[in-house]
C-alpha atoms as a PDB file:
ATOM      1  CA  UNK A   1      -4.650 -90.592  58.963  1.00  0.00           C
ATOM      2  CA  UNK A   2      -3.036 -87.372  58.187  1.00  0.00           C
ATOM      3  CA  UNK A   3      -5.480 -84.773  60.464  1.00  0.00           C
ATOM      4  CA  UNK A   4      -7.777 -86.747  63.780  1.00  0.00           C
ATOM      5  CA  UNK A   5     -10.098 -84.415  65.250  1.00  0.00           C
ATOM      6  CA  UNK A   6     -11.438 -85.778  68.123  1.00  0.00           C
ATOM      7  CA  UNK A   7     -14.343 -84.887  70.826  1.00  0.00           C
ATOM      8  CA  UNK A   8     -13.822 -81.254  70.179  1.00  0.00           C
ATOM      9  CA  UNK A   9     -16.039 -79.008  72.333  1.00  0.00           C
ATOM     10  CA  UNK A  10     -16.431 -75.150  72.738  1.00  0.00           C
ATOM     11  CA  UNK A  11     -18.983 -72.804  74.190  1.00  0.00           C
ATOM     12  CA  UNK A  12     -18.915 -69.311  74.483  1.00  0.00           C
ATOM     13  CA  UNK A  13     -20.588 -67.006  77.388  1.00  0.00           C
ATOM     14  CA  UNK A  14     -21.581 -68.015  80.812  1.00  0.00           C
ATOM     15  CA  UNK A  15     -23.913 -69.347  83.079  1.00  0.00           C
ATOM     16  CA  UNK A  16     -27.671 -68.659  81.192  1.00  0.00           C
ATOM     17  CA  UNK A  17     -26.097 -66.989  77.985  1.00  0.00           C
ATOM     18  CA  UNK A  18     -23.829 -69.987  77.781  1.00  0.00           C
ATOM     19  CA  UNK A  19     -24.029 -71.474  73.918  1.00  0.00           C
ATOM     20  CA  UNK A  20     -22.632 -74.825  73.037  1.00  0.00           C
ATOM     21  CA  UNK A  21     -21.431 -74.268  69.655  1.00  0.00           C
ATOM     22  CA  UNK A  22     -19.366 -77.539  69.411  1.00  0.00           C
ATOM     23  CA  UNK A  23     -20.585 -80.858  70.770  1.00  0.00           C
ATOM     24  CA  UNK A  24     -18.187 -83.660  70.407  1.00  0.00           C
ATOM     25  CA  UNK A  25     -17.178 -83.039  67.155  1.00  0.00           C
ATOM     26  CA  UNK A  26     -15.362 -86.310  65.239  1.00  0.00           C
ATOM     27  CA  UNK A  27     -13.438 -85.924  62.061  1.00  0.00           C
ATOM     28  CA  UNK A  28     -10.493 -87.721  60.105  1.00  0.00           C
ATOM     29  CA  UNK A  29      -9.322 -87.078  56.800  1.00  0.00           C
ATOM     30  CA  UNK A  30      -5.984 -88.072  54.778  1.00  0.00           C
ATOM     31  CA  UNK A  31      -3.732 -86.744  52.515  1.00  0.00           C
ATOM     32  CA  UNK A  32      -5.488 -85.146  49.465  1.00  0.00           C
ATOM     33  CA  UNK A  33      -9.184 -85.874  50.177  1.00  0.00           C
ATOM     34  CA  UNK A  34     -11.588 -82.948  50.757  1.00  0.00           C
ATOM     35  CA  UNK A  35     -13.928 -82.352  53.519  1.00  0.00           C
ATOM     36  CA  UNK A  36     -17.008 -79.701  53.467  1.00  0.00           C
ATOM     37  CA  UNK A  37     -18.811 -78.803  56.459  1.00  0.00           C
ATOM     38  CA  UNK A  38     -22.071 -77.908  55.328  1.00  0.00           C
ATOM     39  CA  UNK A  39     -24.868 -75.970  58.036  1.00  0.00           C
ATOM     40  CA  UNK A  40     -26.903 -72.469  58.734  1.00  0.00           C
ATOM     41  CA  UNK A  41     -24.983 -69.369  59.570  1.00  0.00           C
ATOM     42  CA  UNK A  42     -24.142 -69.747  63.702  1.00  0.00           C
ATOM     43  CA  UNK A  43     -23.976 -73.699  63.400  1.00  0.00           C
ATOM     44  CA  UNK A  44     -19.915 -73.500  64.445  1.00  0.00           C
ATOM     45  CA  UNK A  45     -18.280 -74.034  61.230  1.00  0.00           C
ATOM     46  CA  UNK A  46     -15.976 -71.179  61.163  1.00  0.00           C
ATOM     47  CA  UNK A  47     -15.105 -71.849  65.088  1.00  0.00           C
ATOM     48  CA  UNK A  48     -13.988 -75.398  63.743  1.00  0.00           C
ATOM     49  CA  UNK A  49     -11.745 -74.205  60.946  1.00  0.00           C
ATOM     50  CA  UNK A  50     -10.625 -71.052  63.327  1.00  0.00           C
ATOM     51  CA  UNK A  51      -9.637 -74.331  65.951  1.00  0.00           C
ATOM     52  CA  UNK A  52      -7.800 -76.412  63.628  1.00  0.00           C
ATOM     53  CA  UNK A  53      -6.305 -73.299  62.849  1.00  0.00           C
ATOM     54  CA  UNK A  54      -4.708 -72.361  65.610  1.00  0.00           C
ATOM     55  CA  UNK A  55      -6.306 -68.997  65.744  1.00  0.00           C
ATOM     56  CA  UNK A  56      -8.694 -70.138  68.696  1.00  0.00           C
ATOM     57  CA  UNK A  57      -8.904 -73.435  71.310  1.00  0.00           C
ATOM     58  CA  UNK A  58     -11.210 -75.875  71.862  1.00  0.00           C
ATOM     59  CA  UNK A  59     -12.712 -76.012  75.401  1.00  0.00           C
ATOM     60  CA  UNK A  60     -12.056 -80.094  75.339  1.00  0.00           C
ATOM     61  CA  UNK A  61     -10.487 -82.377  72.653  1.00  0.00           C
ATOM     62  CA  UNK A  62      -7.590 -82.861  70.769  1.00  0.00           C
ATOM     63  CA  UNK A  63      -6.317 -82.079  67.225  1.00  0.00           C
ATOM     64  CA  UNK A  64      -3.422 -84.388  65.497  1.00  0.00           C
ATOM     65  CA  UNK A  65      -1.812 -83.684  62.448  1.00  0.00           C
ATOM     66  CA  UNK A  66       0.716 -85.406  60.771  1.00  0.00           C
ATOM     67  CA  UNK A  67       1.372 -86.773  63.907  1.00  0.00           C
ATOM     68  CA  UNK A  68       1.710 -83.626  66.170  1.00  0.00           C
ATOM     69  CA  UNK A  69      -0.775 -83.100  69.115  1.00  0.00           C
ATOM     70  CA  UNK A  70      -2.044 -79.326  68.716  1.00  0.00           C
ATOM     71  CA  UNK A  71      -2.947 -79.390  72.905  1.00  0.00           C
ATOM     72  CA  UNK A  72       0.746 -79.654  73.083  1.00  0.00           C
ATOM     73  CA  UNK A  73       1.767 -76.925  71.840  1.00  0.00           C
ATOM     74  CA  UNK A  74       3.537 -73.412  73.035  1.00  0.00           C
ATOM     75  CA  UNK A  75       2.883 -69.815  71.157  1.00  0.00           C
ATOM     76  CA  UNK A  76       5.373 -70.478  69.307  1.00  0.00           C
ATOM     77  CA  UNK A  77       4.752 -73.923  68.114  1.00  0.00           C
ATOM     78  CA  UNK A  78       2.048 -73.135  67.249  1.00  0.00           C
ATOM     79  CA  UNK A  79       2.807 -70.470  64.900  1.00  0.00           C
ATOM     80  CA  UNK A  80       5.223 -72.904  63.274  1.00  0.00           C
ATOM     81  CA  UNK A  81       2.173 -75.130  63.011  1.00  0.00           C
ATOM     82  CA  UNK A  82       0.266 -73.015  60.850  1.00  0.00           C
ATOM     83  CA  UNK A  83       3.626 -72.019  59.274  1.00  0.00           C
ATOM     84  CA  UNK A  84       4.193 -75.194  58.106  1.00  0.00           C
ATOM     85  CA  UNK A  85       0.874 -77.111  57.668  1.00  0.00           C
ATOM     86  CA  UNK A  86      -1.817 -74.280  56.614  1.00  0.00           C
ATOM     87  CA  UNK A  87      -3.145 -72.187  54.070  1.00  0.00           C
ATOM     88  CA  UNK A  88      -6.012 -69.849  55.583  1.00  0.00           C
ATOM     89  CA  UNK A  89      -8.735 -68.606  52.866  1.00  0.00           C
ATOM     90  CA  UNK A  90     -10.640 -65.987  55.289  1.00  0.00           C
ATOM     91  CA  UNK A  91     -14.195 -65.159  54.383  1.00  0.00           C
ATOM     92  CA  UNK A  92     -13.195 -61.445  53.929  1.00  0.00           C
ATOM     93  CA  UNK A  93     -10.484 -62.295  51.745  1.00  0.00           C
ATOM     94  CA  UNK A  94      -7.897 -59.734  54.750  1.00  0.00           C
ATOM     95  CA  UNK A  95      -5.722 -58.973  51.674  1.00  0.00           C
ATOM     96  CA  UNK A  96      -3.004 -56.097  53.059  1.00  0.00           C
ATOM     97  CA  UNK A  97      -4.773 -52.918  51.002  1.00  0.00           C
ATOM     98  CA  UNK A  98      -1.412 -51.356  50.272  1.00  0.00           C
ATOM     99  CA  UNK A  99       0.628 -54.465  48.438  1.00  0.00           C
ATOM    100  CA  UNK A 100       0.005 -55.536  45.149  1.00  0.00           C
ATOM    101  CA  UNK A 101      -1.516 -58.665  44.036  1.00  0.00           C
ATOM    102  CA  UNK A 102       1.781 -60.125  42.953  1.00  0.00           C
ATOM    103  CA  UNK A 103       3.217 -58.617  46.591  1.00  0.00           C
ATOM    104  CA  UNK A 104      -0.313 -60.010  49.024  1.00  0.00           C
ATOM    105  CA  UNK A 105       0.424 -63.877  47.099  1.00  0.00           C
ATOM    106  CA  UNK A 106       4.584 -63.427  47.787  1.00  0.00           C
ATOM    107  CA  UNK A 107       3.391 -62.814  51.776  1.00  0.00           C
ATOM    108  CA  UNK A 108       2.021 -66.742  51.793  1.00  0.00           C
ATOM    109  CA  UNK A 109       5.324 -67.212  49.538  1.00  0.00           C
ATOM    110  CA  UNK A 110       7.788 -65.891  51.929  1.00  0.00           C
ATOM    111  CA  UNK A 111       6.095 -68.249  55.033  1.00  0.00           C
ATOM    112  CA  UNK A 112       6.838 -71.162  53.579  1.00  0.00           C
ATOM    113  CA  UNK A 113       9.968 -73.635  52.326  1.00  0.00           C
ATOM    114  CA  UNK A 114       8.499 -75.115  49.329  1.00  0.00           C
ATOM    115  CA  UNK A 115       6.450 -72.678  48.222  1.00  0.00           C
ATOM    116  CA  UNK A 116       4.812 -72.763  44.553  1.00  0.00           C
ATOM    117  CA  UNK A 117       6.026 -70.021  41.466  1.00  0.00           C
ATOM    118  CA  UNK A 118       4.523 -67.078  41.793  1.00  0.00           C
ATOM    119  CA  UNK A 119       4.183 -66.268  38.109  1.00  0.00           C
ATOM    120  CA  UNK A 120       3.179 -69.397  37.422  1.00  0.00           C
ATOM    121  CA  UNK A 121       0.213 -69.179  40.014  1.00  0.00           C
ATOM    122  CA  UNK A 122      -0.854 -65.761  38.821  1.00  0.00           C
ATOM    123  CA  UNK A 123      -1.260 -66.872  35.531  1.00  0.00           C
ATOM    124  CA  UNK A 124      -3.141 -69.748  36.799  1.00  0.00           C
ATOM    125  CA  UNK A 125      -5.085 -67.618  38.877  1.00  0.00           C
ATOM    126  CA  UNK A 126      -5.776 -65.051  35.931  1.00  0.00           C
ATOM    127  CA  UNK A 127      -4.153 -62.344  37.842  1.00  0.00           C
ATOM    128  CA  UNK A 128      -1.155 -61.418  35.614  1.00  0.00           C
ATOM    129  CA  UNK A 129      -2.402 -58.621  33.981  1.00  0.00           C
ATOM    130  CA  UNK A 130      -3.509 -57.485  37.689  1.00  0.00           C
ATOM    131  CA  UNK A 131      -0.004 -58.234  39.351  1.00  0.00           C
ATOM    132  CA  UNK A 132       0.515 -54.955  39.836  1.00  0.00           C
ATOM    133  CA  UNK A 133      -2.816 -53.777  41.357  1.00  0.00           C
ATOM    134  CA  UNK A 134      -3.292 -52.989  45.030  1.00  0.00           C
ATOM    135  CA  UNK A 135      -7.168 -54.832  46.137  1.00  0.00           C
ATOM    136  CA  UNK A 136      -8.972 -51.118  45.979  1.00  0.00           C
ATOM    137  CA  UNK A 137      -8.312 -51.196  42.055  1.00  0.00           C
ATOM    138  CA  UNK A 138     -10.027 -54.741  41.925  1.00  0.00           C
ATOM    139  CA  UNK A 139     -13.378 -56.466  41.674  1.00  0.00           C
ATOM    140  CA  UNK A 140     -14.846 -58.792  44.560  1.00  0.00           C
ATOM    141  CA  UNK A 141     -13.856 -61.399  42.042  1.00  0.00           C
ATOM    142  CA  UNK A 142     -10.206 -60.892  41.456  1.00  0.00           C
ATOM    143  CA  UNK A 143      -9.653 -60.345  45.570  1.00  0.00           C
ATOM    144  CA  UNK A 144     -11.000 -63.376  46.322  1.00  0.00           C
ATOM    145  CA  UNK A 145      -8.665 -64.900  44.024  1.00  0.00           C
ATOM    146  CA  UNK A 146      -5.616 -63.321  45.468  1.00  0.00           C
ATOM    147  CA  UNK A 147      -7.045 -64.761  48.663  1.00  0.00           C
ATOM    148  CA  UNK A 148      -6.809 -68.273  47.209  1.00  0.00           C
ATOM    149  CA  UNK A 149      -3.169 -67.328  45.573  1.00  0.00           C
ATOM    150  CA  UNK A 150      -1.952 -66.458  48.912  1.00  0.00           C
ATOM    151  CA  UNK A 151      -2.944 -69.048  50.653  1.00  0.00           C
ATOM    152  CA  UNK A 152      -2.384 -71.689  47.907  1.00  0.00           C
ATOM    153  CA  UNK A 153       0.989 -70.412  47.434  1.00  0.00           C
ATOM    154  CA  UNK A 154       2.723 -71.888  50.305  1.00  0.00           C
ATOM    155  CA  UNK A 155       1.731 -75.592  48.563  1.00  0.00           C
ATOM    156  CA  UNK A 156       0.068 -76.301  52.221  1.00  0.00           C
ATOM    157  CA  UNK A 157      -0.952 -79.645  53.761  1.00  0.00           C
ATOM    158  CA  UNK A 158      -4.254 -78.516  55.031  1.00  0.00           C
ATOM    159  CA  UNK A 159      -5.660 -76.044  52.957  1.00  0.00           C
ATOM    160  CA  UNK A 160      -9.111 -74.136  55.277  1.00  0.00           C
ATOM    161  CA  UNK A 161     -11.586 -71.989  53.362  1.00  0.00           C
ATOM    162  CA  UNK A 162     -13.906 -70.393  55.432  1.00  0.00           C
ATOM    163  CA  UNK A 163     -17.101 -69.429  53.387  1.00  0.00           C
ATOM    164  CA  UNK A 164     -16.073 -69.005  49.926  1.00  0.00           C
ATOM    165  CA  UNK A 165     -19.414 -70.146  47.576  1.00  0.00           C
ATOM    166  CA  UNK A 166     -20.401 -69.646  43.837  1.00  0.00           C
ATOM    167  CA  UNK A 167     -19.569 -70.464  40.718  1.00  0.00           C
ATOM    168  CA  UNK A 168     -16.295 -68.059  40.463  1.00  0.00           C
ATOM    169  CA  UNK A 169     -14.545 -69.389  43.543  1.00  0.00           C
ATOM    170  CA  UNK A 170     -15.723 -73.367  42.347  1.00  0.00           C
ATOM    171  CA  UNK A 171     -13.774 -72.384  39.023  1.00  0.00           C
ATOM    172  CA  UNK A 172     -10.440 -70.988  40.302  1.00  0.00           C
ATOM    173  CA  UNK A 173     -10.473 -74.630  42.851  1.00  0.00           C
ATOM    174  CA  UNK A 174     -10.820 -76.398  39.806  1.00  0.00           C
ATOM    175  CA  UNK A 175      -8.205 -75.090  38.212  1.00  0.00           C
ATOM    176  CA  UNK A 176      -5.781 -75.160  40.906  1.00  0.00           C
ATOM    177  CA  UNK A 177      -6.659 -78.838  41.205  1.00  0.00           C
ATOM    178  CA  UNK A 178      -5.914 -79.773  37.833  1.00  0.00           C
ATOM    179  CA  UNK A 179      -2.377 -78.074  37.665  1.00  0.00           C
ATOM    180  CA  UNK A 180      -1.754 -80.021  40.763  1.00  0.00           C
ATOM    181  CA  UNK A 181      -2.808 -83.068  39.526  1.00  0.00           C
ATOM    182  CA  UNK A 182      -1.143 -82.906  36.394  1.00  0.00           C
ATOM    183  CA  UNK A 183       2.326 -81.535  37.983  1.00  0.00           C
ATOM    184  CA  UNK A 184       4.116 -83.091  40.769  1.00  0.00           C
ATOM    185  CA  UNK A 185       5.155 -79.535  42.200  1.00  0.00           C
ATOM    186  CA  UNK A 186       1.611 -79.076  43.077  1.00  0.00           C
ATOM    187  CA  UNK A 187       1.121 -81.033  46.692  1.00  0.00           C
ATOM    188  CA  UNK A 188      -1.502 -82.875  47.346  1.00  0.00           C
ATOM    189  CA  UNK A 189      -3.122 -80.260  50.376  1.00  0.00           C
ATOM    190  CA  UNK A 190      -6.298 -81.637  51.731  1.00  0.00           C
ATOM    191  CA  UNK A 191      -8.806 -79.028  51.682  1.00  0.00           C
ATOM    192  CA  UNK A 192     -11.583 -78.160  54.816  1.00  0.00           C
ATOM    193  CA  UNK A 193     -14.089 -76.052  53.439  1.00  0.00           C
ATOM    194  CA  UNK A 194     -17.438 -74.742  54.896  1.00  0.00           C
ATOM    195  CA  UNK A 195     -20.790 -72.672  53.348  1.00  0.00           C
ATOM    196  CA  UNK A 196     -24.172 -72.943  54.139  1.00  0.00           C
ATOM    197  CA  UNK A 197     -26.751 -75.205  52.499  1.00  0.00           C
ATOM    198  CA  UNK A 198     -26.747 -75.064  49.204  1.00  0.00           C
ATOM    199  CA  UNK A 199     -24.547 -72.382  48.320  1.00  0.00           C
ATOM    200  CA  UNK A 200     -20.697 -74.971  47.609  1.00  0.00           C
ATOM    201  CA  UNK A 201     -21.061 -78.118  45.455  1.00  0.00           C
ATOM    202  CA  UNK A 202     -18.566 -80.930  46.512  1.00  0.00           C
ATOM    203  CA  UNK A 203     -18.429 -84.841  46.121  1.00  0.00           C
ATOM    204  CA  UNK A 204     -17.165 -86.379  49.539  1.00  0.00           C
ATOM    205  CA  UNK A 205     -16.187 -89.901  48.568  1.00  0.00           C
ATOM    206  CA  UNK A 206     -19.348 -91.690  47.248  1.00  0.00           C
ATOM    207  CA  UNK A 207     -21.960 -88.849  48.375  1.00  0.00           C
ATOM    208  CA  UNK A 208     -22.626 -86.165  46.205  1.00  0.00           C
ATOM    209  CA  UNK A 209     -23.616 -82.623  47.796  1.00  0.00           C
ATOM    210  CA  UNK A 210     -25.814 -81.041  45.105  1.00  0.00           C
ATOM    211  CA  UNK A 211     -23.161 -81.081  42.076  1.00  0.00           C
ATOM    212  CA  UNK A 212     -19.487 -82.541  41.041  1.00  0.00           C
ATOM    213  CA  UNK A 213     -16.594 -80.996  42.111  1.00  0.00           C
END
């Protein structure tokens, strides 16, 4: 198993304003499959990706991936962690407002060791005729696919998404999937996504979750 969550708790506040967000949460998944957590808005699934992240801890519990204990870990492993392992899709896209499209996707490019071509991706991506755009001169749209460029670019091994829904964003996956499918310099990232009820359509193994992937 390539990424073993196990018992993972966290709360947040004190004493009578104390919320348990995360109650023993359980989760395995291996290389390539997909994952969706599915729930209302305050159920804990951005907490979850933020943990496996790196970007916040878990109050109890332990994440393994690809062998490596995250509860292990200094600062500085742990950047190397998400370094190595992690592409972050964040629900407000956090593109850097004065870089280009081509230079927000060569940021994810520059973190990694084997990461994808960048012309290749923006082409993919249908962002080479807005390479040279900064995100002010672009529609919700075309942001949220730089999002996915840059985080996609560094050919990850877990790749989080954290809120990205509708028909658009279902599209650009898609096509990203294919081209790794059909060429070997595409790696085969697992993918955690969350959205509330009804708004992402996935197949997770045998289930199907409102629509094909």
């Amino acid at each position: 198993m390539f990424l073993e969550i196990k018992q993972i708790y966290k709360s947040f506040g004190q004493g009578d304003s104390r919320v348990e967000v995360l109650k023993g949460i359980d989760l395995s998944l291996e290389r390539g499959g997909f994952c969706v957590l599915l729930g209302p808005s305050g159920s804990g699934k951005s907490t979850l990706l933020n943990i496996i992240g790196g970007i916040d801890s878990a109050d109890a519990g332990e994440i393994v991936i690809g062998g490596e204990s995250m509860s292990r870990m200094n600062e500085r492993q742990l950047t190397m962690y998400r370094r190595k392992h992690l592409g972050y899709i964040f629900q407000m896209y956090n593109l850097i407002p004065n870089l280009t499209v081509r230079e927000n996707i060569e940021v994810g490019a520059y973190l990694s060791d084997k990461a994808l071509n960048v012309d290749e991706l923006l082409k993919l991506l249908g962002l080479w005729e807005h390479r040279g755009k900064v995100p002010s001169q672009l529609s919700g749209g075309q942001q949220q696919r730089t999002a996915i460029g840059r985080a996609v670019v560094k050919n990850p091994d877990i790749l989080l998404c954290d809120e990205l829904t509708g028909p658009e964003y279902m599209e650009v996956i898609r096509r990203v999937k294919d081209a790794r499918d059909a060429e070997h310099s595409y790696n085969n990232f697992s993918g955690i996504l969350d959205g509330q009820k009804g708004s992402i359509r996935f197949v997770i193994e045998t289930e199907e979750i409102e629509a094909d992937f």
